[in-house]
PDB file of N, CA and C in Angstrom:
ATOM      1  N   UNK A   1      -5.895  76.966  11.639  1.00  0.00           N
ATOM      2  CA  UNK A   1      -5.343  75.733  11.093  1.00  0.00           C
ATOM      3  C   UNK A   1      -6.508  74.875  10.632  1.00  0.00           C
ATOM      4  N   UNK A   2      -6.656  74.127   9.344  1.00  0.00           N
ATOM      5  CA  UNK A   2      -7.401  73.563   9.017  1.00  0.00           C
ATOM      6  C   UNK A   2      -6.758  72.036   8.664  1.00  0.00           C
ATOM      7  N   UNK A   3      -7.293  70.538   9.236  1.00  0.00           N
ATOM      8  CA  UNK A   3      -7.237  69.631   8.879  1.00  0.00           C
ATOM      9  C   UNK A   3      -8.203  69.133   7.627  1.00  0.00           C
ATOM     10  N   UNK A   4      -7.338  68.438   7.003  1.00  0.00           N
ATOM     11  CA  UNK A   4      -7.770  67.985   5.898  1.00  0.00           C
ATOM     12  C   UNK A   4      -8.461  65.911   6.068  1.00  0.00           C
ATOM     13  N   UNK A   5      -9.825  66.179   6.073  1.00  0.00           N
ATOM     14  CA  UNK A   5     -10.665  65.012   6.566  1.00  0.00           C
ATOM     15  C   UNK A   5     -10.764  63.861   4.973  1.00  0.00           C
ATOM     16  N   UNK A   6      -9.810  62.741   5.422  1.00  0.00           N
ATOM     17  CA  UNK A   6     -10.055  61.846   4.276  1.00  0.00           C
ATOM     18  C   UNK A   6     -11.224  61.571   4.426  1.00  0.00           C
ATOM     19  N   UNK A   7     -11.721  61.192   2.708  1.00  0.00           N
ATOM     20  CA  UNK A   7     -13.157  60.709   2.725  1.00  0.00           C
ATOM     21  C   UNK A   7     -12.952  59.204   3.083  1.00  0.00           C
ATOM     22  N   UNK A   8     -12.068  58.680   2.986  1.00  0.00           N
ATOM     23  CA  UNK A   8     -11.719  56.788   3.588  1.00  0.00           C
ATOM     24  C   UNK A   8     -10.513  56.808   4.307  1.00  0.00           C
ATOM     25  N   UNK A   9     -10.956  56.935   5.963  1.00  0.00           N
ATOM     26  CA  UNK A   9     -10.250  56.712   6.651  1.00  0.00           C
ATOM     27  C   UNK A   9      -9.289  55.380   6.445  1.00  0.00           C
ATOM     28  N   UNK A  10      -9.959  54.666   5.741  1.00  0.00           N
ATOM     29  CA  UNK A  10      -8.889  53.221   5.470  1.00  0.00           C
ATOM     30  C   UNK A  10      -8.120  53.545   4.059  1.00  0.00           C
ATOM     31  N   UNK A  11      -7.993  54.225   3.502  1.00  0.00           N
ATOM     32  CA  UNK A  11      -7.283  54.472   2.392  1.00  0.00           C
ATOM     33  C   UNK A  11      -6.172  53.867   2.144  1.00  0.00           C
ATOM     34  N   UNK A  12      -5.278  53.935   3.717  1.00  0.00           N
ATOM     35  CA  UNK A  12      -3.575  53.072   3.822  1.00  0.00           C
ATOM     36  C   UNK A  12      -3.788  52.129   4.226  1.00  0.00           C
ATOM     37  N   UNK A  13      -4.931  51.354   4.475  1.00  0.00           N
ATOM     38  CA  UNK A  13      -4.723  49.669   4.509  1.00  0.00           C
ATOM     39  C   UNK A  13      -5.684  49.588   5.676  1.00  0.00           C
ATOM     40  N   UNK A  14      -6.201  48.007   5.803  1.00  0.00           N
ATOM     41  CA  UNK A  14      -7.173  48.586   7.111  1.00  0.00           C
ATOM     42  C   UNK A  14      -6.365  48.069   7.951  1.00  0.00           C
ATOM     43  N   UNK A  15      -6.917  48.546   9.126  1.00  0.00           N
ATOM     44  CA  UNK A  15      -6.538  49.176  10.361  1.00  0.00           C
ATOM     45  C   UNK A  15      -6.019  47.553  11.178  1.00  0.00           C
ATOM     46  N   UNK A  16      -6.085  46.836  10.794  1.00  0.00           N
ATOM     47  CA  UNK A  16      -5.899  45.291  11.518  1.00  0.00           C
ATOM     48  C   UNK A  16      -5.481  44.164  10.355  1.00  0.00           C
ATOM     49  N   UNK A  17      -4.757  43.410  10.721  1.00  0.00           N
ATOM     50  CA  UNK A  17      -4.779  42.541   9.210  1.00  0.00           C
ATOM     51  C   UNK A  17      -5.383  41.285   9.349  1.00  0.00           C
ATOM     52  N   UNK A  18      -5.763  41.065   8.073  1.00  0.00           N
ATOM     53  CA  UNK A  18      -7.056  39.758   7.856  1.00  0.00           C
ATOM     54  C   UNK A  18      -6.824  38.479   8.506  1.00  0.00           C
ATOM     55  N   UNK A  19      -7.369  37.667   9.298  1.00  0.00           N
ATOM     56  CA  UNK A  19      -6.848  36.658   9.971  1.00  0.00           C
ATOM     57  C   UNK A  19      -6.323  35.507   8.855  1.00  0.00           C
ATOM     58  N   UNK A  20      -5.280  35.351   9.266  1.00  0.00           N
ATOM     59  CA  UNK A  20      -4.733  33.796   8.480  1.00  0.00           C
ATOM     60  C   UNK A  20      -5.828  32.955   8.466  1.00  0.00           C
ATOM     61  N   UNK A  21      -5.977  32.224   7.433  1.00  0.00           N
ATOM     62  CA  UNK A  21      -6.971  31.110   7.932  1.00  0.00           C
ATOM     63  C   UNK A  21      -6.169  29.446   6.767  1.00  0.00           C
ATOM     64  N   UNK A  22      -5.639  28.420   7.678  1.00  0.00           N
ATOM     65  CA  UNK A  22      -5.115  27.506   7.238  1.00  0.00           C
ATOM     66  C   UNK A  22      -6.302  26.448   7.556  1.00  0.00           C
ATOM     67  N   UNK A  23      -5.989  25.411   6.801  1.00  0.00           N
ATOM     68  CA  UNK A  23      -6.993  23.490   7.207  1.00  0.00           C
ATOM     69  C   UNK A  23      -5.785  22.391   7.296  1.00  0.00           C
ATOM     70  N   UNK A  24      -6.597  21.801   7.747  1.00  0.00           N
ATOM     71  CA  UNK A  24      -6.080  20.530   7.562  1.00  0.00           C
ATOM     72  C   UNK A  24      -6.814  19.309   7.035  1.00  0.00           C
ATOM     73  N   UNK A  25      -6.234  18.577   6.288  1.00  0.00           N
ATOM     74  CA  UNK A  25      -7.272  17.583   5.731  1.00  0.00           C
ATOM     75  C   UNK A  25      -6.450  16.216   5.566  1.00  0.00           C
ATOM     76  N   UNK A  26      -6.662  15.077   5.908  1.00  0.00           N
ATOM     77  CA  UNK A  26      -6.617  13.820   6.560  1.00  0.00           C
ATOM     78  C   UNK A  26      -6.672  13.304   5.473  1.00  0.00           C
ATOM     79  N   UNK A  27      -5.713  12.475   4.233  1.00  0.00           N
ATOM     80  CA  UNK A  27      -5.950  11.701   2.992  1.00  0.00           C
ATOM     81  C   UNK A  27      -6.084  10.034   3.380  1.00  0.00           C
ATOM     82  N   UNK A  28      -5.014  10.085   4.304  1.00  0.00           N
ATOM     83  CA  UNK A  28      -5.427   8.444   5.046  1.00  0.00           C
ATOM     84  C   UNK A  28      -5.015   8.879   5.982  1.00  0.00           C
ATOM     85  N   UNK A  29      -5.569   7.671   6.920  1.00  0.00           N
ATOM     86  CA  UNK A  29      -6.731   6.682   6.515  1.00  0.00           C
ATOM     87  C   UNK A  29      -7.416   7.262   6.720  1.00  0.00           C
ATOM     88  N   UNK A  30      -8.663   6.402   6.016  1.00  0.00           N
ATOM     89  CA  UNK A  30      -9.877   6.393   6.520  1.00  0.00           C
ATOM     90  C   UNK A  30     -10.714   6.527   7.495  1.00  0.00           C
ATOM     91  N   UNK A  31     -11.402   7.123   8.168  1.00  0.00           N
ATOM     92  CA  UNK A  31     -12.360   6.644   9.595  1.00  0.00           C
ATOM     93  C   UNK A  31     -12.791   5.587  10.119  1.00  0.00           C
ATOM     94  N   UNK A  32     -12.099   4.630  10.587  1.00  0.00           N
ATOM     95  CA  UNK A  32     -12.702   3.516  11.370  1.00  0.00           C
ATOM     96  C   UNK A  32     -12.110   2.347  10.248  1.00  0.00           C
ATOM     97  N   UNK A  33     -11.094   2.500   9.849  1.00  0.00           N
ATOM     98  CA  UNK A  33     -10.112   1.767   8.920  1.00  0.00           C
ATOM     99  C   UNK A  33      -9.865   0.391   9.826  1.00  0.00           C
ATOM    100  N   UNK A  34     -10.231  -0.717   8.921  1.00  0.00           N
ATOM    101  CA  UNK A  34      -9.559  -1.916   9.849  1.00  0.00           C
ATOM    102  C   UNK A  34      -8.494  -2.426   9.496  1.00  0.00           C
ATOM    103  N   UNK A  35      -7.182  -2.748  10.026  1.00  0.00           N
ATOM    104  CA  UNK A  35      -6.274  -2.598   9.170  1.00  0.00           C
ATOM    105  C   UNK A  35      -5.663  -4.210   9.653  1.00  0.00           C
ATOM    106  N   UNK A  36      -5.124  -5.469   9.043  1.00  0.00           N
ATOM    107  CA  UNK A  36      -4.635  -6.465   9.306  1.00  0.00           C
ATOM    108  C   UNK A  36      -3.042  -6.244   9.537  1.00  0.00           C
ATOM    109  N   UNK A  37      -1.836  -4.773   9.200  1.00  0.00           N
ATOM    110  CA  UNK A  37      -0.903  -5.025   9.093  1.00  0.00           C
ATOM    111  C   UNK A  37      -0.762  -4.056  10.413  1.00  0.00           C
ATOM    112  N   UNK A  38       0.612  -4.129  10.633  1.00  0.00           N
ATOM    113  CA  UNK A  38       1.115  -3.858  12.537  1.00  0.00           C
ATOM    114  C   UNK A  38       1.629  -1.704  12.246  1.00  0.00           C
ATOM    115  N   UNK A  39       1.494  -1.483  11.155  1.00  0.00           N
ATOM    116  CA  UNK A  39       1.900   0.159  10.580  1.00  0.00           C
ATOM    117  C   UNK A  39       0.429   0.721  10.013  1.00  0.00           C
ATOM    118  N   UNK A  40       0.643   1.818  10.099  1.00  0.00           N
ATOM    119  CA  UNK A  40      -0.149   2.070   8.416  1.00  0.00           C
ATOM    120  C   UNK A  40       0.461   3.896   8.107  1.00  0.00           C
ATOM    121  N   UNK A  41      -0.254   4.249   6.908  1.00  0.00           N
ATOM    122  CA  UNK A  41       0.618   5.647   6.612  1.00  0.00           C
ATOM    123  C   UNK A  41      -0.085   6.573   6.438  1.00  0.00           C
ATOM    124  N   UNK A  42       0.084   7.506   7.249  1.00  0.00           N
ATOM    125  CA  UNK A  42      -1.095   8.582   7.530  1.00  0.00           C
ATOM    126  C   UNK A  42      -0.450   9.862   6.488  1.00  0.00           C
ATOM    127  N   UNK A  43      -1.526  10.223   5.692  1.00  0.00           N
ATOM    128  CA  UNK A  43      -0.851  11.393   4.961  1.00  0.00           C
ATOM    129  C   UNK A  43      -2.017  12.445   5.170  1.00  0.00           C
ATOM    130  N   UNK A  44      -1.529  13.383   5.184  1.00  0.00           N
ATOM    131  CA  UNK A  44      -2.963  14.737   4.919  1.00  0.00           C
ATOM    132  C   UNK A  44      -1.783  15.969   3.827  1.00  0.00           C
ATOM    133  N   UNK A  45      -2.792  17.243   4.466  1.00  0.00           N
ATOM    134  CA  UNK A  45      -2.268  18.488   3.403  1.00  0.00           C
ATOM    135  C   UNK A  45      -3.021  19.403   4.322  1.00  0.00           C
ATOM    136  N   UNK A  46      -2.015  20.148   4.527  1.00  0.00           N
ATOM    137  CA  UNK A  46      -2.328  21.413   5.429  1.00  0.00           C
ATOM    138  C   UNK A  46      -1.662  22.747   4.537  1.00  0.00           C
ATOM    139  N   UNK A  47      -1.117  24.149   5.146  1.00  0.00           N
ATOM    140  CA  UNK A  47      -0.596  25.418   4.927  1.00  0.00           C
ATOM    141  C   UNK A  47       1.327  24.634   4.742  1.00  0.00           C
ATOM    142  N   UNK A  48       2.203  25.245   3.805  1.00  0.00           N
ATOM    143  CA  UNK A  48       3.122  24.583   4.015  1.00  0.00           C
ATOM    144  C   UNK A  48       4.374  24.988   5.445  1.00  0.00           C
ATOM    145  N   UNK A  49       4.903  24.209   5.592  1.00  0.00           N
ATOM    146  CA  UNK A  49       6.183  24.328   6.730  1.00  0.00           C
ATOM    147  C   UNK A  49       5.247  24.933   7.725  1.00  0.00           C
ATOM    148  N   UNK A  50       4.237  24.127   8.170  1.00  0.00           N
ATOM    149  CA  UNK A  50       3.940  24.116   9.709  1.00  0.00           C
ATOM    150  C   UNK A  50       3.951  22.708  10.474  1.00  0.00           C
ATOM    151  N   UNK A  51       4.180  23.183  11.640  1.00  0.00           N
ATOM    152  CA  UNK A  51       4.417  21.493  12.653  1.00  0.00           C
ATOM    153  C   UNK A  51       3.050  21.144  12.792  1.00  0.00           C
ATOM    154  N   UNK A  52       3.257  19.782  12.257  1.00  0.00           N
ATOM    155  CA  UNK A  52       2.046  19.018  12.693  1.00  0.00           C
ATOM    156  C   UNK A  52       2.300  17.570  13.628  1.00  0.00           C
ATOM    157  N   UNK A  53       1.491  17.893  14.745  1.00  0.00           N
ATOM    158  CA  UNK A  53       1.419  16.727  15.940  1.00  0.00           C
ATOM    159  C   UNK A  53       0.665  15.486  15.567  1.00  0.00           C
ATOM    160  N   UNK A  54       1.359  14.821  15.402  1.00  0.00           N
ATOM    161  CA  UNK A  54       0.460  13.251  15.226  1.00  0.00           C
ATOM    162  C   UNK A  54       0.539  12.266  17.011  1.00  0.00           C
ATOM    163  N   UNK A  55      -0.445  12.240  17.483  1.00  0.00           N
ATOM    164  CA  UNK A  55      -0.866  11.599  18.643  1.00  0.00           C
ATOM    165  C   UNK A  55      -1.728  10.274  18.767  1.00  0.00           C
ATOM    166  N   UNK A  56      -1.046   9.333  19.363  1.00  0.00           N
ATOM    167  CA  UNK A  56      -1.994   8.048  19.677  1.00  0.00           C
ATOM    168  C   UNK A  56      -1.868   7.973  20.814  1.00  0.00           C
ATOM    169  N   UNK A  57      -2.701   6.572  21.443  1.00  0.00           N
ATOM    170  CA  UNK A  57      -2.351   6.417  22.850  1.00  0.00           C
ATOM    171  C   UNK A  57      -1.106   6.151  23.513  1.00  0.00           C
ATOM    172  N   UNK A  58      -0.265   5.441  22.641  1.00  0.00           N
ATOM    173  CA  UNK A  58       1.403   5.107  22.847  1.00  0.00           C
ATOM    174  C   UNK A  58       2.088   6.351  22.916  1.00  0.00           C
ATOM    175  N   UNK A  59       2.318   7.293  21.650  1.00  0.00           N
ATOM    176  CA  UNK A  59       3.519   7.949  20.968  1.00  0.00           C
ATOM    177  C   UNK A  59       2.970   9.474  20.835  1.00  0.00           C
ATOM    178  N   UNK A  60       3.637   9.805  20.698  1.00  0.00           N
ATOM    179  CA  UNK A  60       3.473  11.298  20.241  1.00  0.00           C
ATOM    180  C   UNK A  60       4.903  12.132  18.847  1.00  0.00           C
ATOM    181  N   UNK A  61       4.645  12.291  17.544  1.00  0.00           N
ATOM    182  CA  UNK A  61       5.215  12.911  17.069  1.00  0.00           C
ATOM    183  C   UNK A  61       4.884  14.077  16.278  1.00  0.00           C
ATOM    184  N   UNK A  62       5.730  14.697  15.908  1.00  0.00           N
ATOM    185  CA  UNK A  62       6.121  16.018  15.737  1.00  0.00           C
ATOM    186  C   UNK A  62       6.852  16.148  14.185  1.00  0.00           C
ATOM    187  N   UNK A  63       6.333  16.708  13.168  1.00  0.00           N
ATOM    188  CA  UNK A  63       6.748  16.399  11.953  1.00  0.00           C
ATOM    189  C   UNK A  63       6.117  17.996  11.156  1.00  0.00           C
ATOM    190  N   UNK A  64       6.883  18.106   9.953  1.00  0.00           N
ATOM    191  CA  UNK A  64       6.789  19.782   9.592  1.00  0.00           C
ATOM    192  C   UNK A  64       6.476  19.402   7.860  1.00  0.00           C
ATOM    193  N   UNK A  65       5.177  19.965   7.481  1.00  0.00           N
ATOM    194  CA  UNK A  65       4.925  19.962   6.315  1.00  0.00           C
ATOM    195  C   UNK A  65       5.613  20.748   5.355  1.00  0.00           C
ATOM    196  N   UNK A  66       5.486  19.678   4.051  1.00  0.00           N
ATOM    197  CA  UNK A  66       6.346  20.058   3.608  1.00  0.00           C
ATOM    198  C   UNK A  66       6.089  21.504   2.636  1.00  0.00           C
ATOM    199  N   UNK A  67       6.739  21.867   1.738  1.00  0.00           N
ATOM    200  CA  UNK A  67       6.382  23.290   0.961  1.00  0.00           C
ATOM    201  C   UNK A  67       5.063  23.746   0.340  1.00  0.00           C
ATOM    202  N   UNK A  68       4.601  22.206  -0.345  1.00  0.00           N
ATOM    203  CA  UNK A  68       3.179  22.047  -0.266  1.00  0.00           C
ATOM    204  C   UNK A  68       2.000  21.686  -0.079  1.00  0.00           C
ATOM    205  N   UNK A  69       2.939  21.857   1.869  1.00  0.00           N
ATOM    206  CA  UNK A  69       1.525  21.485   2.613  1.00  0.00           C
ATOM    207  C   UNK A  69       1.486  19.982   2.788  1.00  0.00           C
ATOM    208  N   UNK A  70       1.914  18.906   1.982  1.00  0.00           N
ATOM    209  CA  UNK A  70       1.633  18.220   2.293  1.00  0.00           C
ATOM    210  C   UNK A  70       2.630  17.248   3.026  1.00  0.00           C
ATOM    211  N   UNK A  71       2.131  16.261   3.764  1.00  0.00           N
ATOM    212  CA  UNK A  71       3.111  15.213   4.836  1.00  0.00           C
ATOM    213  C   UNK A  71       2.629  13.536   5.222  1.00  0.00           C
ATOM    214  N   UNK A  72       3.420  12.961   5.549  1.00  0.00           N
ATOM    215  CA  UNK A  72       3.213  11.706   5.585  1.00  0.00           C
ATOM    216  C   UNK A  72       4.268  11.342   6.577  1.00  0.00           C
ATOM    217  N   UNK A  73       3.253   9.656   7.562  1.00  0.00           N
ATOM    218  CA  UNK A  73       4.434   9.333   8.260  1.00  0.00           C
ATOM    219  C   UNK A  73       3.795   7.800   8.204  1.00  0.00           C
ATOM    220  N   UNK A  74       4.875   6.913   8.543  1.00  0.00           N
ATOM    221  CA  UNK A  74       3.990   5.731   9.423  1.00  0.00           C
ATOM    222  C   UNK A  74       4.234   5.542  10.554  1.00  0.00           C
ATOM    223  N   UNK A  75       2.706   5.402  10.898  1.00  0.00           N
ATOM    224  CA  UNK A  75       2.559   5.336  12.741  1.00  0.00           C
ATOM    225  C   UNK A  75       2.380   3.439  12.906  1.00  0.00           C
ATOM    226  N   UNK A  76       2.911   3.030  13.658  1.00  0.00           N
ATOM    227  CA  UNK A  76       2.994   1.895  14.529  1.00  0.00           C
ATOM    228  C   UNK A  76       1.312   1.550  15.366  1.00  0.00           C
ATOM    229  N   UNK A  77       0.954   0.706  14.989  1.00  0.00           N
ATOM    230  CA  UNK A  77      -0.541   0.416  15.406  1.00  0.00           C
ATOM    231  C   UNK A  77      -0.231  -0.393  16.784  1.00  0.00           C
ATOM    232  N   UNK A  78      -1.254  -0.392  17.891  1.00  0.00           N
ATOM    233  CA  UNK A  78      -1.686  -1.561  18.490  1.00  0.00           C
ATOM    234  C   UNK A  78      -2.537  -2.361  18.089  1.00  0.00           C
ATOM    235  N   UNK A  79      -2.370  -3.331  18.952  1.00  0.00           N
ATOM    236  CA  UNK A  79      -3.818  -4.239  18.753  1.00  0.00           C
ATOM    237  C   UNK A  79      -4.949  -3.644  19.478  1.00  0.00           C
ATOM    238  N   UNK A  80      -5.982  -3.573  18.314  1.00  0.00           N
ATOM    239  CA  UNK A  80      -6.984  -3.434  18.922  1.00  0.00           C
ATOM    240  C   UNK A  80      -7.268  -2.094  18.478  1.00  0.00           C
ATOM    241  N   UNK A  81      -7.986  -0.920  18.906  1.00  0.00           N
ATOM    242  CA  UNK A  81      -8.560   0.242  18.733  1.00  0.00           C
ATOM    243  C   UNK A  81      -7.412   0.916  18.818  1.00  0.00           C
ATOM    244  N   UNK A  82      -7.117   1.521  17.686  1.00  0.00           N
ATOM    245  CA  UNK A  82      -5.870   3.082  17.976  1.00  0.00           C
ATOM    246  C   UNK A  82      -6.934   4.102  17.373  1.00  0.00           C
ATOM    247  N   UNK A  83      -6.325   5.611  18.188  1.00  0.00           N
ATOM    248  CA  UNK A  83      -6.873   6.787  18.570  1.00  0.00           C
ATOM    249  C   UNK A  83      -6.198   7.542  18.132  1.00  0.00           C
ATOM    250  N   UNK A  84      -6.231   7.999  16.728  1.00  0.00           N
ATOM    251  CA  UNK A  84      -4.790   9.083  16.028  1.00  0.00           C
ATOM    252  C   UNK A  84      -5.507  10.480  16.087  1.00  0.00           C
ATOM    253  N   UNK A  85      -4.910  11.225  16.820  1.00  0.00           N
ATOM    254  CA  UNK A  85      -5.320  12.546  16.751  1.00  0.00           C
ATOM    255  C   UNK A  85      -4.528  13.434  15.928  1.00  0.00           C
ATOM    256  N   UNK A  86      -4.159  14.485  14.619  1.00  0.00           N
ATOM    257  CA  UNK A  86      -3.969  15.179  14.586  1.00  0.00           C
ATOM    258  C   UNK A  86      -3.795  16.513  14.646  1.00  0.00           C
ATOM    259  N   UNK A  87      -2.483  17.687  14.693  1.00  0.00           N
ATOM    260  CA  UNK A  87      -3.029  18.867  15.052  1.00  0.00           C
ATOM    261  C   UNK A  87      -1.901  19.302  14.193  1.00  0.00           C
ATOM    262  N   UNK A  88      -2.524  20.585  13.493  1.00  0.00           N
ATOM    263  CA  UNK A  88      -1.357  21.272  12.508  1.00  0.00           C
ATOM    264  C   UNK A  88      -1.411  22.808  13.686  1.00  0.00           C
ATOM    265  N   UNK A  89      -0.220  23.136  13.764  1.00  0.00           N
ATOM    266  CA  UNK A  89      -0.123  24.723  14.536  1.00  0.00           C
ATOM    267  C   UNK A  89       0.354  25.594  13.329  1.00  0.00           C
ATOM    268  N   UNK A  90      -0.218  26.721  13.247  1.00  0.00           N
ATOM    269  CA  UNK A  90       0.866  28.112  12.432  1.00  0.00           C
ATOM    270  C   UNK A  90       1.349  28.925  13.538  1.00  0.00           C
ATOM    271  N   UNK A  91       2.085  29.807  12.995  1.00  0.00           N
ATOM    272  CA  UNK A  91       3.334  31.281  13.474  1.00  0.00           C
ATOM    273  C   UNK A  91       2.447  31.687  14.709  1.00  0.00           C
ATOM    274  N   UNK A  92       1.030  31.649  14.129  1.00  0.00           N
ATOM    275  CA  UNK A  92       0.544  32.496  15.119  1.00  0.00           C
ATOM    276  C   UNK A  92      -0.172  31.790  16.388  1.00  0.00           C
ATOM    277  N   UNK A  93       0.044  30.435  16.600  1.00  0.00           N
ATOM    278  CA  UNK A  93      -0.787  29.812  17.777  1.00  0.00           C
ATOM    279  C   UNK A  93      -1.680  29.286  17.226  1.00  0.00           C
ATOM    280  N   UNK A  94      -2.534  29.102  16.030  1.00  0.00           N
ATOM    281  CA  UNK A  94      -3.913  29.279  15.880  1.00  0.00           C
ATOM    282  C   UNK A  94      -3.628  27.214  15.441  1.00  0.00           C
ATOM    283  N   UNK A  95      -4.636  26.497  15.591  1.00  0.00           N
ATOM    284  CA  UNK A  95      -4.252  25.246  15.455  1.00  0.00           C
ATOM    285  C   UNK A  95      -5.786  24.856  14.528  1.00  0.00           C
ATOM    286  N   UNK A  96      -5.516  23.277  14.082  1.00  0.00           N
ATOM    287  CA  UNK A  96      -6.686  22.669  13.198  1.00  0.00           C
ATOM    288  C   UNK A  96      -6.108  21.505  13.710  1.00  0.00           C
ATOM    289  N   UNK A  97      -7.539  20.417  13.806  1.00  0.00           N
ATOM    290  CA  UNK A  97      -7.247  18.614  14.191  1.00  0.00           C
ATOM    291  C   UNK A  97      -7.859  18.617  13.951  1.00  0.00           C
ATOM    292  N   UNK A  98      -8.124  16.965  13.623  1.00  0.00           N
ATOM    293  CA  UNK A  98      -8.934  15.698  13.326  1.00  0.00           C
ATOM    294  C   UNK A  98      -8.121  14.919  13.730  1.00  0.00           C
ATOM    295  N   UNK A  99      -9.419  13.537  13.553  1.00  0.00           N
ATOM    296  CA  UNK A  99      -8.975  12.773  14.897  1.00  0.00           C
ATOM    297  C   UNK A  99      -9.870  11.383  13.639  1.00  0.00           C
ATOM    298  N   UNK A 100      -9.216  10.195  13.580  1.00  0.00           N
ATOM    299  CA  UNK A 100      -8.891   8.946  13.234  1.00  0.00           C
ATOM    300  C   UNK A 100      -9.198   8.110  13.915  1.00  0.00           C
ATOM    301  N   UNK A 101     -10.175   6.719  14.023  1.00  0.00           N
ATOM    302  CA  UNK A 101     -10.160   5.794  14.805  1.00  0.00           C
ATOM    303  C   UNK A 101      -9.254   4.670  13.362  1.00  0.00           C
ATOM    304  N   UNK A 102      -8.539   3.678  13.828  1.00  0.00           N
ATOM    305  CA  UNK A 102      -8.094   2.416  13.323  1.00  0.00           C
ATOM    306  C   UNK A 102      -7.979   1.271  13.719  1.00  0.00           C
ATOM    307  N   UNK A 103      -8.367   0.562  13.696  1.00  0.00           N
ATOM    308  CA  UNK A 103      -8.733  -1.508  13.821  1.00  0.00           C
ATOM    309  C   UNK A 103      -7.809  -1.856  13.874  1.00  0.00           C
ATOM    310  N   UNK A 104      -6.505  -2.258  14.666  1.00  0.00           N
ATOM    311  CA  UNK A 104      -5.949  -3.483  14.162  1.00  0.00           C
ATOM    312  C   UNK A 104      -5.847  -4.911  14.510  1.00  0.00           C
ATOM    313  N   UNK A 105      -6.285  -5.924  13.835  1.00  0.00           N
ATOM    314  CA  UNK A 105      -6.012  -7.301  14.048  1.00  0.00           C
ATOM    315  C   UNK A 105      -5.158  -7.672  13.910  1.00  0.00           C
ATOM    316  N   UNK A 106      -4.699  -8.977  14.360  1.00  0.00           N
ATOM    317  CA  UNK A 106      -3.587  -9.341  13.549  1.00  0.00           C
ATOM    318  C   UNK A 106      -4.300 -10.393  12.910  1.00  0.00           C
ATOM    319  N   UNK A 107      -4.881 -11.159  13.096  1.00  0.00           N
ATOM    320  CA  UNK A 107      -5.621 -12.180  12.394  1.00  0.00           C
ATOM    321  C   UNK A 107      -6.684 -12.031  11.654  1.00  0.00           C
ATOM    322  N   UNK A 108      -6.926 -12.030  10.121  1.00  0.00           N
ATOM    323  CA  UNK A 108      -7.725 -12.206   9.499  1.00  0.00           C
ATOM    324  C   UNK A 108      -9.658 -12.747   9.926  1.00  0.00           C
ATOM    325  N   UNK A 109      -9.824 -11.375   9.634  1.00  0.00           N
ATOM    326  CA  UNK A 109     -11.431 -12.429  10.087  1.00  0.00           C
ATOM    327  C   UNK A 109     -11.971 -13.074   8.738  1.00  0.00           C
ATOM    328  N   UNK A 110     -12.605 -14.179   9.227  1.00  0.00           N
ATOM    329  CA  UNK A 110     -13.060 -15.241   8.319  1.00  0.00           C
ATOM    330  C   UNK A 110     -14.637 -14.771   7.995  1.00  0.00           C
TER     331      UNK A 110
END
């Protein structure tokens, strides 16, 4: 009996498939944004229809991008230093964050 030795063992595809690789990217705000009003509106753009976690020190929500990727919410500020963390998850576990500091006053500095 003789086997017949491909010259490319990978011929039918390779042997594992290529890792997904998604981002996330933060359009607002800004880093260290000072903001005078009591909201503001966080938008980014990630992979589309994955859940993305928006986290401060108060709240925690849960919101699903849309087809292309991109999403928006408004988050409710405190006074004083807020701490917005984001995190986008895919199918497979694999996650991406950034993380936001924001100012809020309520009073105008002079």
């Amino acid at each position: 009996i003789q086997y017949k030795i491909s010259s490319n063992p990978f011929s039918n595809g390779p042997v594992t498939s290529k890792p997904s690789s998604f981002t996330l990217t933060l359009v607002q705000p800004a880093n260290e944004t000072l903001s005078y009003q009591a909201s503001i509106l966080l938008s980014g753009k990630t992979s589309p229809h994955l859940q993305v976690l928006i986290s401060t020190d108060t709240d925690d929500q849960v919101i699903e991008s849309k087809s292309d990727g991109s999403f928006s919410i408004t988050l409710n500020l405190d006074e004083g230093v807020n701490n917005i963390k984001v995190v986008a998850f895919d199918s497979t576990g694999d996650t991406r964050e950034t993380e936001r500091l924001v100012y809020y006053s309520k009073e105008k500095l002079q």
